[in-house]
C-alpha atoms as a PDB file:
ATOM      1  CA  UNK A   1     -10.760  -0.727 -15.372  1.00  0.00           C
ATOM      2  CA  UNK A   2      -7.848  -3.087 -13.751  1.00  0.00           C
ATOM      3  CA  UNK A   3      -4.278  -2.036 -13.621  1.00  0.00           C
ATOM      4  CA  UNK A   4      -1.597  -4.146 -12.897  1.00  0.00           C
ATOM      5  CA  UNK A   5       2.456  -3.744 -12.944  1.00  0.00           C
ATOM      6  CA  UNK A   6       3.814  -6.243 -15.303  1.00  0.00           C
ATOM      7  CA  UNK A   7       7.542  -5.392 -14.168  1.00  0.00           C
ATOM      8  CA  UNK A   8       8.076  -6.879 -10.893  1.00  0.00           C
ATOM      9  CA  UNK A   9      10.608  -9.368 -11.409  1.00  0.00           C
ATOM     10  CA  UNK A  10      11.003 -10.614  -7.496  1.00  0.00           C
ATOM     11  CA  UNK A  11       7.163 -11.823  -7.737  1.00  0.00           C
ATOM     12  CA  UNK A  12       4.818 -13.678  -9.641  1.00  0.00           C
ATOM     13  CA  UNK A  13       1.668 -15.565  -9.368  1.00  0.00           C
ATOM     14  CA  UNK A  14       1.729 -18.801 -10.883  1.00  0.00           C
ATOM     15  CA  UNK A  15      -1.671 -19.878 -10.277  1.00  0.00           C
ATOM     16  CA  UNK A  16      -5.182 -19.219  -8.479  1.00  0.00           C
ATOM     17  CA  UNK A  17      -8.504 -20.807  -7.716  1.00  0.00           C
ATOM     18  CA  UNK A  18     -10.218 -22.583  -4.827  1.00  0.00           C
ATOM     19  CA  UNK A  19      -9.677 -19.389  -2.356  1.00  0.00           C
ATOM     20  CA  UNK A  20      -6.249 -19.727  -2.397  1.00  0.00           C
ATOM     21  CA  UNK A  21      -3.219 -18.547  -4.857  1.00  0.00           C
ATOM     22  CA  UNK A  22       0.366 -19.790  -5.494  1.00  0.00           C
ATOM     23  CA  UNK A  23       3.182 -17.042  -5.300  1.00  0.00           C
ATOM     24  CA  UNK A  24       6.863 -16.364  -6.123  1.00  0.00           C
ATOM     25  CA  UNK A  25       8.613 -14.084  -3.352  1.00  0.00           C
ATOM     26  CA  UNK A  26      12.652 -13.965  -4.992  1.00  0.00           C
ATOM     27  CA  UNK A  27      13.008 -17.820  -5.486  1.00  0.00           C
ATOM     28  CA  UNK A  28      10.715 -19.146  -2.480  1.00  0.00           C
ATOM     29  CA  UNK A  29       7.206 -19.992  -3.029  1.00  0.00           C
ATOM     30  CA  UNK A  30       3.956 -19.997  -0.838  1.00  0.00           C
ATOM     31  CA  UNK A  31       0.502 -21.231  -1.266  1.00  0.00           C
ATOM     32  CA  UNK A  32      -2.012 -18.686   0.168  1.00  0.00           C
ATOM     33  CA  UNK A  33      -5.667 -17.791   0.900  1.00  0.00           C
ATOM     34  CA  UNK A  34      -7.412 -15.399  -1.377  1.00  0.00           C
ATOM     35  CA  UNK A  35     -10.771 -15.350  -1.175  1.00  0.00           C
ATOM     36  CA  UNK A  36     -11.554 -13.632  -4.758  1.00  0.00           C
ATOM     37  CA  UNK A  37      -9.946 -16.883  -6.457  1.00  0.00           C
ATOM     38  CA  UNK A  38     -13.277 -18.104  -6.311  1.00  0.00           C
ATOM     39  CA  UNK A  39     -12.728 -20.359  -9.332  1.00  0.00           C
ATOM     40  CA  UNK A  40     -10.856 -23.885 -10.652  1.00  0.00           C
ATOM     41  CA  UNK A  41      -7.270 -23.531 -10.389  1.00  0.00           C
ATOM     42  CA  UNK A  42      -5.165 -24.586 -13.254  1.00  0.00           C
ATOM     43  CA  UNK A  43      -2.605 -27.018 -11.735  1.00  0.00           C
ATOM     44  CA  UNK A  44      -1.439 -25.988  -8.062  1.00  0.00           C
ATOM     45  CA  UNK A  45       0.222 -30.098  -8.293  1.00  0.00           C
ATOM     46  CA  UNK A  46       2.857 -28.801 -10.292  1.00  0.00           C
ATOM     47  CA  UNK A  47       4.784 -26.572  -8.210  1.00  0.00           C
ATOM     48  CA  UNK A  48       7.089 -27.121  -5.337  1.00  0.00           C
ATOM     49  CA  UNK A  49       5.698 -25.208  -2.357  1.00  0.00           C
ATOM     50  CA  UNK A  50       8.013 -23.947   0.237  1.00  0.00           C
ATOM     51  CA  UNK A  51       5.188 -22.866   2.868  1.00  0.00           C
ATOM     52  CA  UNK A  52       1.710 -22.849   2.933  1.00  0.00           C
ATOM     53  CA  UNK A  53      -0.611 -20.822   5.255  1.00  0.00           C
ATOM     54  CA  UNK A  54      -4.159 -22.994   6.093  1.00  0.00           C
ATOM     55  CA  UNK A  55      -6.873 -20.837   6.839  1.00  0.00           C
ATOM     56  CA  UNK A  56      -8.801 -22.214  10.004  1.00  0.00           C
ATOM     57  CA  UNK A  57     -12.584 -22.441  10.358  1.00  0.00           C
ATOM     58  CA  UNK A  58     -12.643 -20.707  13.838  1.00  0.00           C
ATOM     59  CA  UNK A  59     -10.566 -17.649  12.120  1.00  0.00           C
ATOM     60  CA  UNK A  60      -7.289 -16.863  11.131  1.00  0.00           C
ATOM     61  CA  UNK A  61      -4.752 -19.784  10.611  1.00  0.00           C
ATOM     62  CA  UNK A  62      -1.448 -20.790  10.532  1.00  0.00           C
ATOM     63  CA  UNK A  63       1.735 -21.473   8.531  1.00  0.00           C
ATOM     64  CA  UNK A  64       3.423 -24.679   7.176  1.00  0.00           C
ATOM     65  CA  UNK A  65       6.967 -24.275   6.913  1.00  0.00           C
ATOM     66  CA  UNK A  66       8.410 -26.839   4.560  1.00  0.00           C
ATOM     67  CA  UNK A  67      12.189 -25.160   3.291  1.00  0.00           C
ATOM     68  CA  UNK A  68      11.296 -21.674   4.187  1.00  0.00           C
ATOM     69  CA  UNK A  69      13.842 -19.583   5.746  1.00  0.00           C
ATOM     70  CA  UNK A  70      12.712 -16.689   8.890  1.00  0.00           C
ATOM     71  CA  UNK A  71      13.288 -13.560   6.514  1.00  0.00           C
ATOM     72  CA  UNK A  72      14.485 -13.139   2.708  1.00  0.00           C
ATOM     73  CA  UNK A  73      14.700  -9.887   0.895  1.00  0.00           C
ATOM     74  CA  UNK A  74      12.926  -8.742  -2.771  1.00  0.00           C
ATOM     75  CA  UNK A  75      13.167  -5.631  -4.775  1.00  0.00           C
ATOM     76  CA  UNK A  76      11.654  -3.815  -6.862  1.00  0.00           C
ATOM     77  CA  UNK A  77      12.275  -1.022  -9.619  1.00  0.00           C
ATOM     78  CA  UNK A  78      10.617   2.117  -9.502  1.00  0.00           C
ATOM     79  CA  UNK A  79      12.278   3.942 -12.385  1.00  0.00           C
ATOM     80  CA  UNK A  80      12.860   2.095 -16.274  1.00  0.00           C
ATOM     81  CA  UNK A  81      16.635   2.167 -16.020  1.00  0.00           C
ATOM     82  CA  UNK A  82      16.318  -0.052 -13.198  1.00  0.00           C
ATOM     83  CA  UNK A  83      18.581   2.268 -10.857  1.00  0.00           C
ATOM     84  CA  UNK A  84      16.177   3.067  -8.076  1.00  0.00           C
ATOM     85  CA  UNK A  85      15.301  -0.021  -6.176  1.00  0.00           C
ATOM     86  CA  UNK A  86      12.802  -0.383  -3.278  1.00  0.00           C
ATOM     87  CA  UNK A  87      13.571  -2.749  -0.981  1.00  0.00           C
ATOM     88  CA  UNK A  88      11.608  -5.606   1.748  1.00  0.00           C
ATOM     89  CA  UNK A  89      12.641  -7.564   4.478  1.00  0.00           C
ATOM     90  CA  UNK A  90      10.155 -10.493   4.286  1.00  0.00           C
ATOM     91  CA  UNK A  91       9.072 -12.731   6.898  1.00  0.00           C
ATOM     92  CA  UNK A  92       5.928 -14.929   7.631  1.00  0.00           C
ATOM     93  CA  UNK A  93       3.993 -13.081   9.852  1.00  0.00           C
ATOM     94  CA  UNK A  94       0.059 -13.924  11.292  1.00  0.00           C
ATOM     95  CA  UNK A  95      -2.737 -13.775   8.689  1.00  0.00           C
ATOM     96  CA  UNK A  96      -0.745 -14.549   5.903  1.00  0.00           C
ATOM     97  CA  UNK A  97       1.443 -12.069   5.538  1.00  0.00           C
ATOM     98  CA  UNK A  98       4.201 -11.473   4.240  1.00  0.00           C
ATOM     99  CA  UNK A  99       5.402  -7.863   4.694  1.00  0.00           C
ATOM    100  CA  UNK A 100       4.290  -7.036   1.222  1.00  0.00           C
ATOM    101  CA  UNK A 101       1.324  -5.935  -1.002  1.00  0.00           C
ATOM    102  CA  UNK A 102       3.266  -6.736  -4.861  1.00  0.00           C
ATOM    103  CA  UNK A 103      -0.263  -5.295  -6.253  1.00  0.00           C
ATOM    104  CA  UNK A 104       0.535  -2.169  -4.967  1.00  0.00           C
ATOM    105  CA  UNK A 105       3.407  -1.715  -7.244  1.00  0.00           C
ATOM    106  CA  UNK A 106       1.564   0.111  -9.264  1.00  0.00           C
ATOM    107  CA  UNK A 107       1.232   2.735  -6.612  1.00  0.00           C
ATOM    108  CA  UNK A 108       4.654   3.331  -5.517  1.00  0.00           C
ATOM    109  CA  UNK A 109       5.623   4.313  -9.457  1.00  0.00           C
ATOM    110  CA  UNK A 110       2.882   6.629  -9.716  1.00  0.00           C
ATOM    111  CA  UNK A 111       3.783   8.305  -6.247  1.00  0.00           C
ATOM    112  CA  UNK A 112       7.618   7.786  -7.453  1.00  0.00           C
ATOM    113  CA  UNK A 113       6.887  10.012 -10.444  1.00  0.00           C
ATOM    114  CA  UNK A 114       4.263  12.285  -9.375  1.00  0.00           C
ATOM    115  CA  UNK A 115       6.507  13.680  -6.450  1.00  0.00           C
ATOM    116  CA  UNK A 116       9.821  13.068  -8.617  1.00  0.00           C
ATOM    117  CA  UNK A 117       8.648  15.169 -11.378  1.00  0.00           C
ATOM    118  CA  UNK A 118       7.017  17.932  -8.382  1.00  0.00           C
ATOM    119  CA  UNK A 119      10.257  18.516  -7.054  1.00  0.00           C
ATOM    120  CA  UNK A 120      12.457  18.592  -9.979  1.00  0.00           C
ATOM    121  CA  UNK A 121      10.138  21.453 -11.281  1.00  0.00           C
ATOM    122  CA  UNK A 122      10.087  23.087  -7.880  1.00  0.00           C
ATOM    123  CA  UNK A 123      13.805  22.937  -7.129  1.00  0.00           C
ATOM    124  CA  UNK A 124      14.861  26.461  -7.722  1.00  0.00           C
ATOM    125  CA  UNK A 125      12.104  27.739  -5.131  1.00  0.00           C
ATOM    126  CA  UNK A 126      13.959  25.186  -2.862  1.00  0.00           C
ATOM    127  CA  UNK A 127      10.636  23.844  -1.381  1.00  0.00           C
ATOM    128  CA  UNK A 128       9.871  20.234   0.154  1.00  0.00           C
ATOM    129  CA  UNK A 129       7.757  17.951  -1.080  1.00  0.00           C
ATOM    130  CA  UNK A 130       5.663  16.291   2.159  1.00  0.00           C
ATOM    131  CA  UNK A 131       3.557  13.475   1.910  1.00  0.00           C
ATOM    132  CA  UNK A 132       1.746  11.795   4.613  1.00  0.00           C
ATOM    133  CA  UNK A 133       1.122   7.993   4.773  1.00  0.00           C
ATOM    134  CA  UNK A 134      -1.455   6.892   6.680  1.00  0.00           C
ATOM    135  CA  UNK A 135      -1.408   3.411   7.583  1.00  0.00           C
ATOM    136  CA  UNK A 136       1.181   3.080   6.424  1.00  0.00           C
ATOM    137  CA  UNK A 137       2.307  -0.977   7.286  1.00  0.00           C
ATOM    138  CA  UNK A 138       6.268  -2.024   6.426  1.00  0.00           C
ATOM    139  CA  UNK A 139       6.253   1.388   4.081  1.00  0.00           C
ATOM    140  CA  UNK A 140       6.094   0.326   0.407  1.00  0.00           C
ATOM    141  CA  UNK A 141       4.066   3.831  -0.425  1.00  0.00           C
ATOM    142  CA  UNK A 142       6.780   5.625   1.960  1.00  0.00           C
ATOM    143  CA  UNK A 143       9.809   4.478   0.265  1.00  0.00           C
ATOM    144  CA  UNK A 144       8.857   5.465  -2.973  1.00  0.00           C
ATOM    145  CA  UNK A 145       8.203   8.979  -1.845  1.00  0.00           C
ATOM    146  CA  UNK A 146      11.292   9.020  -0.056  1.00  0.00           C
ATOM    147  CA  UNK A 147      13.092   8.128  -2.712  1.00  0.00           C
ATOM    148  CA  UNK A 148      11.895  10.781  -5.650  1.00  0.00           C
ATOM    149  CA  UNK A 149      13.329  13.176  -2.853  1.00  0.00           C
ATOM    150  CA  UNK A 150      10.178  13.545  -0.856  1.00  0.00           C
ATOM    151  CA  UNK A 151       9.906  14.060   3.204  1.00  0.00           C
ATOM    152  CA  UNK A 152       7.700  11.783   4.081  1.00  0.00           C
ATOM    153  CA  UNK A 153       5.725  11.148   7.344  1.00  0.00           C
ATOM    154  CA  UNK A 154       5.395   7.673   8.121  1.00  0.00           C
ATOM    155  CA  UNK A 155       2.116   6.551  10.572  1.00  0.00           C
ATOM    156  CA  UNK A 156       1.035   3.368  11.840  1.00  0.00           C
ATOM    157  CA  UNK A 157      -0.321   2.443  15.122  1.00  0.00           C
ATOM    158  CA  UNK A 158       2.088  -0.976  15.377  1.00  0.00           C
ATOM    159  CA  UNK A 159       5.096  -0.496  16.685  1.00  0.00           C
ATOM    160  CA  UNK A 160       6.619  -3.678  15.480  1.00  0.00           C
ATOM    161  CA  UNK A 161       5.353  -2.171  11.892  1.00  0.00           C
ATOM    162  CA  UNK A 162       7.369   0.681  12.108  1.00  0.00           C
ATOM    163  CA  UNK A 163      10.181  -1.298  13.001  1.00  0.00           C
ATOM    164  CA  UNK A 164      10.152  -3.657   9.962  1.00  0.00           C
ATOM    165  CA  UNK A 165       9.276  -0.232   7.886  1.00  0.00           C
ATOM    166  CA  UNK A 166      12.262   1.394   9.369  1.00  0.00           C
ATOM    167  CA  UNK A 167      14.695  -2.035   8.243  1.00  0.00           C
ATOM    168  CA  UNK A 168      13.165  -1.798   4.698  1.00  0.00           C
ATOM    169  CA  UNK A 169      14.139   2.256   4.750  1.00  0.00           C
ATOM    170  CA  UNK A 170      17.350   0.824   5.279  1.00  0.00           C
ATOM    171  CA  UNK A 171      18.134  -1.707   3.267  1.00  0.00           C
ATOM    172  CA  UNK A 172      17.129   0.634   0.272  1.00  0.00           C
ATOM    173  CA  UNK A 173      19.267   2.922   1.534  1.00  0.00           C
ATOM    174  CA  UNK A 174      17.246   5.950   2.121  1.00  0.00           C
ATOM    175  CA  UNK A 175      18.411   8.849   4.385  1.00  0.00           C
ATOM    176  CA  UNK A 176      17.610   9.010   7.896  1.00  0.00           C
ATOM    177  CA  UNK A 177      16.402  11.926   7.721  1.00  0.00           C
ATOM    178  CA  UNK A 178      13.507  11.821   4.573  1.00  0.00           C
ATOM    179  CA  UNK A 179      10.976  10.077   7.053  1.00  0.00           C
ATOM    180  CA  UNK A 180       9.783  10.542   9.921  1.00  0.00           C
ATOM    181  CA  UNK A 181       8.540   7.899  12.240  1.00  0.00           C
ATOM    182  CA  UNK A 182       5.517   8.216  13.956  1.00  0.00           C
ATOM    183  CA  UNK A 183       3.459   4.787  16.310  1.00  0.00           C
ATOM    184  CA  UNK A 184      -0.010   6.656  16.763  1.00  0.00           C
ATOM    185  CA  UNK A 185      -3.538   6.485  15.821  1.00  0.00           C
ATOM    186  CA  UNK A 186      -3.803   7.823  12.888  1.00  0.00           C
ATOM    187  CA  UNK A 187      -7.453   9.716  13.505  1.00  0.00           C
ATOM    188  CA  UNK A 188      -5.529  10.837  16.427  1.00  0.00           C
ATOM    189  CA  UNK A 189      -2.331  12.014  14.843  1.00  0.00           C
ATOM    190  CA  UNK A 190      -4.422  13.676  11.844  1.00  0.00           C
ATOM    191  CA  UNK A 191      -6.167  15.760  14.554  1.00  0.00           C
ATOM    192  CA  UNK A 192      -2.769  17.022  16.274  1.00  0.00           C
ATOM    193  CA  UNK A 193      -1.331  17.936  12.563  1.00  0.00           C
ATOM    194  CA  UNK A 194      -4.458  20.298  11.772  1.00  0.00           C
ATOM    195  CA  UNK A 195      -4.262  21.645  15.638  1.00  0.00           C
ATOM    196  CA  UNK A 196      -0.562  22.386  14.660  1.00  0.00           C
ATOM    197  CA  UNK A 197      -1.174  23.731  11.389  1.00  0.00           C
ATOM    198  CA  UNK A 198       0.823  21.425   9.406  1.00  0.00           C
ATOM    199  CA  UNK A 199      -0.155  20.685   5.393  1.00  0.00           C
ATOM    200  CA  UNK A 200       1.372  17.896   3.001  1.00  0.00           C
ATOM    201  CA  UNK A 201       1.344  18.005  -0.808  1.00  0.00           C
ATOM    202  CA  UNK A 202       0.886  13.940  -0.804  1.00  0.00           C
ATOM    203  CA  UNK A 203      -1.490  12.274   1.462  1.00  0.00           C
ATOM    204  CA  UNK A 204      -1.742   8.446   1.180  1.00  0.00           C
ATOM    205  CA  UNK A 205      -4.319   6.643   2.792  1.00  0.00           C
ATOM    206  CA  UNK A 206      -4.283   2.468   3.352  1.00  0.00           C
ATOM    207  CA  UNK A 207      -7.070   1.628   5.920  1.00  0.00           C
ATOM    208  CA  UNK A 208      -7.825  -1.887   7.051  1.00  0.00           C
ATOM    209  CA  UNK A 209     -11.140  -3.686   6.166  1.00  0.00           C
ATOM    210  CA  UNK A 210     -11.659  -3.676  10.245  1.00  0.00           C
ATOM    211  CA  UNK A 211      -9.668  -2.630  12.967  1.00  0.00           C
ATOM    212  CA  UNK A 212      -9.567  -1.113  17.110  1.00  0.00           C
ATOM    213  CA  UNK A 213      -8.050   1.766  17.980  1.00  0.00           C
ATOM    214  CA  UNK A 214      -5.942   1.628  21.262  1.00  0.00           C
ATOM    215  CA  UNK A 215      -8.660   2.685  23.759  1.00  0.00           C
ATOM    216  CA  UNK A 216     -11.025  -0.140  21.793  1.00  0.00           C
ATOM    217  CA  UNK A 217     -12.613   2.360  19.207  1.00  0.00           C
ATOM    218  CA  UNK A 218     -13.950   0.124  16.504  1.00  0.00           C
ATOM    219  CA  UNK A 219     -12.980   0.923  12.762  1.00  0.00           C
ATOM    220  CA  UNK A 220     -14.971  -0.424  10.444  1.00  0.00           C
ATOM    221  CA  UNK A 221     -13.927   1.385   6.967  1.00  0.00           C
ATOM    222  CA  UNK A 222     -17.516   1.604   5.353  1.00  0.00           C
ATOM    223  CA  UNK A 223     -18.727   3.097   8.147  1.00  0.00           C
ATOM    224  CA  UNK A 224     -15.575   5.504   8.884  1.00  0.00           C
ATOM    225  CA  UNK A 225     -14.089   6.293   5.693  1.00  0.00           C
ATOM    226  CA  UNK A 226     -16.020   9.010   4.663  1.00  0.00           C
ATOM    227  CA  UNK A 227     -15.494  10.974   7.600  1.00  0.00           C
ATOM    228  CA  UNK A 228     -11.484  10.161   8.030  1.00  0.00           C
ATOM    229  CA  UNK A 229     -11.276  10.917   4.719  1.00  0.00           C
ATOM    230  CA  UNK A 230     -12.960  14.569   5.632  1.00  0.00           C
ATOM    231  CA  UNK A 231     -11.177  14.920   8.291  1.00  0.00           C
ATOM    232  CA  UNK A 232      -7.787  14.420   6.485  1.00  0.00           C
ATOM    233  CA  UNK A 233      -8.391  17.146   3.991  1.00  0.00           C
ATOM    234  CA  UNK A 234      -7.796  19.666   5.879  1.00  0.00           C
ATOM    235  CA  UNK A 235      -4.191  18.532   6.028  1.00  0.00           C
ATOM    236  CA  UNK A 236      -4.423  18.642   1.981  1.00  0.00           C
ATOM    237  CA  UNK A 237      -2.114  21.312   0.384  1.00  0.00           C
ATOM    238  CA  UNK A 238      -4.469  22.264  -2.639  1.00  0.00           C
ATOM    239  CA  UNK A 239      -1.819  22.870  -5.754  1.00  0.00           C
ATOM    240  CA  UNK A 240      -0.059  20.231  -7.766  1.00  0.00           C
ATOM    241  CA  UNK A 241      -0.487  17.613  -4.357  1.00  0.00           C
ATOM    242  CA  UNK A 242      -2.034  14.356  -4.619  1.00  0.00           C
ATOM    243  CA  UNK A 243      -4.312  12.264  -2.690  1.00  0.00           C
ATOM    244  CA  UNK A 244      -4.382   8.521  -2.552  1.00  0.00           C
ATOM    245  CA  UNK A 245      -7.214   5.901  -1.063  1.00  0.00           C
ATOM    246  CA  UNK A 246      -6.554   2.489  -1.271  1.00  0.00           C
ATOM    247  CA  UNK A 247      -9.365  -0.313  -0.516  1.00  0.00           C
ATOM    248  CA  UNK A 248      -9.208  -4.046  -0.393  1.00  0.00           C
ATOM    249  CA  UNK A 249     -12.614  -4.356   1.361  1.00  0.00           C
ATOM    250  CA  UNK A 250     -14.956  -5.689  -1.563  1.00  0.00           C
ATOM    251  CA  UNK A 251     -17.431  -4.262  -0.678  1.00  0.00           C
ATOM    252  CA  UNK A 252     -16.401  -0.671  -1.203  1.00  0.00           C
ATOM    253  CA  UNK A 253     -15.389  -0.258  -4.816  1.00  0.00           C
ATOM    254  CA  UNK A 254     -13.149   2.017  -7.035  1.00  0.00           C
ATOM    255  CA  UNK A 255     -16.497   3.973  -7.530  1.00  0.00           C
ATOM    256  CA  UNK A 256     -17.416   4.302  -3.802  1.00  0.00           C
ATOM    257  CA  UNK A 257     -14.211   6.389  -3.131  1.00  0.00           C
ATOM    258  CA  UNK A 258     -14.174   8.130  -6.110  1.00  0.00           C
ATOM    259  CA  UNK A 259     -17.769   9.864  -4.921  1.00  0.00           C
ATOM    260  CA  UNK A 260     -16.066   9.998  -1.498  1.00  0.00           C
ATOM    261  CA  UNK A 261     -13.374  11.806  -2.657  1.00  0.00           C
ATOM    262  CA  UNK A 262     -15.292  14.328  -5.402  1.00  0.00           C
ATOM    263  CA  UNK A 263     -17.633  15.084  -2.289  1.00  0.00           C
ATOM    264  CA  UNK A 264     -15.134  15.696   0.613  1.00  0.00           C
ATOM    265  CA  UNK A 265     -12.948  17.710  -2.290  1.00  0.00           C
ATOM    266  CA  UNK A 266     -15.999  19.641  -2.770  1.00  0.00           C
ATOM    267  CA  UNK A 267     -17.117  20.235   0.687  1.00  0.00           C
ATOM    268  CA  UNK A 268     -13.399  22.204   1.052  1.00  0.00           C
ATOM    269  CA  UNK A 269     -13.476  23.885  -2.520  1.00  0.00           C
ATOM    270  CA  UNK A 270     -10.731  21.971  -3.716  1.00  0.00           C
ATOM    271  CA  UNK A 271     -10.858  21.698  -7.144  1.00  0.00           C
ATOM    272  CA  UNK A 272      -9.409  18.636  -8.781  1.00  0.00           C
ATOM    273  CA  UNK A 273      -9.326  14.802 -10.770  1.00  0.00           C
ATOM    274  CA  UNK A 274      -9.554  11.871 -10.280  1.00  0.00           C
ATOM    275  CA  UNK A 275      -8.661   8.705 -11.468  1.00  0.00           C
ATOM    276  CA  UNK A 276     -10.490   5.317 -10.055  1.00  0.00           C
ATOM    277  CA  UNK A 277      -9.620   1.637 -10.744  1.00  0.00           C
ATOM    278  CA  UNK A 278      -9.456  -2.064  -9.627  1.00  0.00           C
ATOM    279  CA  UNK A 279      -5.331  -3.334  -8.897  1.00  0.00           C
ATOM    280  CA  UNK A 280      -4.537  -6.578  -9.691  1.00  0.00           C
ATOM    281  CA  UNK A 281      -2.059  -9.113  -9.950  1.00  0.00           C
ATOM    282  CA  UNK A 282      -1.445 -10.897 -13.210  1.00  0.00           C
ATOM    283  CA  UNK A 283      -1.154 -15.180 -13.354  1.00  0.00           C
ATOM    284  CA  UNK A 284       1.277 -16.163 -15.280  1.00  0.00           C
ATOM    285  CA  UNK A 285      -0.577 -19.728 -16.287  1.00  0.00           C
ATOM    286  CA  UNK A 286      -3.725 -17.913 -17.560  1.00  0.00           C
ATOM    287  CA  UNK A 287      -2.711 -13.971 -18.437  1.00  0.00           C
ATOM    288  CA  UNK A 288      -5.697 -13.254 -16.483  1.00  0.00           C
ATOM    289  CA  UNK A 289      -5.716 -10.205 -13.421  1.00  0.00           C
ATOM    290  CA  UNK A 290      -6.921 -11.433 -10.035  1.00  0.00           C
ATOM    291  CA  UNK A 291      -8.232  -8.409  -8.388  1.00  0.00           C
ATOM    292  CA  UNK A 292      -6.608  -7.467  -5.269  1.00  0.00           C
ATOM    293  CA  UNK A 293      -8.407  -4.387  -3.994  1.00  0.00           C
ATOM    294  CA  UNK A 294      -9.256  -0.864  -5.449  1.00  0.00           C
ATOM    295  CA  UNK A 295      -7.487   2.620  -6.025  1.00  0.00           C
ATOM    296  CA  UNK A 296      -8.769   6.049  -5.970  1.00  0.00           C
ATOM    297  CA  UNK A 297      -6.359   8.806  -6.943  1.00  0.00           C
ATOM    298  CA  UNK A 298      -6.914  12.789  -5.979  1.00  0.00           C
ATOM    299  CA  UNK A 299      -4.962  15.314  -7.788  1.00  0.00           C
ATOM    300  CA  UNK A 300      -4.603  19.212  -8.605  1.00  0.00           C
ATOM    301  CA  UNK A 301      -2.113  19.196 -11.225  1.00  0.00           C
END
């Protein structure tokens, strides 16, 4: 199973194939690596690039600016009558980046809704809705918490992440005080929060492929998921919360983190579903998906 947001009318892809994919940020466009396009594109000739990142064959690459300008904003809707907007600051940053992952869309309105809908049936009892993002990059998941209401506590161990985070928080005018900043480790941080007692209702999780910690710990996620993951329920608040893992490592599917999940869940007798399945991005010149990573979703609703 694939889902995909059809709705996001700052982006698009045009076209993929060859390892690489043409995009629509607003009304700029860049030609990227992605190395699931493993096929014939249709026609990257026809459009009119305005930056293209080339991949290098000693590792990681650089950008061609042809009319790009240093930062431009997009938006997105998380509600149908269009009135609750989510906001990024996007640049060209190393690797390809952008400041953005669109196929994650599909995230941010289920955590919109799921934490929306908590607190409006919670708001007599006057009671907070926490979530916890974990790796949390320029805070796509956080916003959307943050603005159903939630509090949300915002990790990442970049500073200059939390920075650009903090601007998008900003320009989608969020209030100061619904999230909380935090530049750690996240192992490290997750360790101080069950020292301190501390539980969330929402727990989002966003690891990289590979990674170092700052004291040069290696992550690798297949061989330290399971155990983060473990180690992050005990921070789990066990009615009507949620608990999202995200993947774009191929090698560990929508099916590897469902077991993960159903087995740490089960290890702390939390009952619960879940709900497992590819994300993807649709191309507008073929109506096909191109997968983009994998979703797992926790809940005890």
């Amino acid at each position: 199973m694939i889902k995909y947001v059809e709705n996001f009318k700052d982006y698009e892809v045009f076209d993929c194939g060859n390892g690489e994919k043409i995009e629509r940020f607003d009304k700029f466009i860049l030609r990227r690596p992605d190395p699931q396009a493993i096929w014939h594109p249709e026609n990257f000739n026809k459009y009119k690039v305005n930056a293209i990142y080339h991949r290098s064959s000693k590792g990681g690459g650089s950008w061609e600016f042809i009319d790009l300008p240093k930062s431009w904003k997009i938006k997105y809707d998380l509600d149908e009558e269009n009135t609750v907007k989510m906001v990024f600051n996007l640049k060209p940053f190393t690797f390809k980046h952008t400041g953005v992952f669109p196929e994650q869309a599909i995230n941010w309105k289920y955590i919109y809704k799921f934490c929306k809908d908590e607190i409006d049936s919670s708001k007599n009892e006057e009671k907070e809705f926490k979530v916890l993002n974990l790796f949390a990059y320029t805070g796509g998941a956080t916003m959307a918490s943050a603005l159903s209401g939630a509090k949300v506590t915002h990790v990442d161990a970049s500073k200059g992440m939390v920075s650009w985070a903090k601007e998008n928080a900003e320009s989608s005018h969020i209030p100061s005080d619904r999230i909380r900043w935090i530049v750690d480790d996240c192992k490290k941080f997750v360790e101080r929060e069950i020292r301190r007692g501390n539980i969330y209702d929402g727990i989002i999780m966003d690891p990289p492929s590979y990674g170092r910690g700052p004291n040069g710990e290696v992550w690798k996620i297949e061989d330290s998921i399971y155990d983060f993951v473990d180690l992050t329920m005990s921070l789990f608040n066990n009615n009507h919360s949620f608990m999202i893992l995200n993947s774009y490592t191929t090698g560990l599917q929508a099916s590897t983190m469902d077991y993960i999940i159903n087995s740490v869940a089960k290890k702390h007798n939390i009952k619960g579903n879940t709900e497992s399945y590819e994300i993807g991005l649709k191309v507008s010149s073929t109506g096909l998906i191109l997968p983009e990573g994998a979703t797992t979703i926790f809940t005890t609703k």
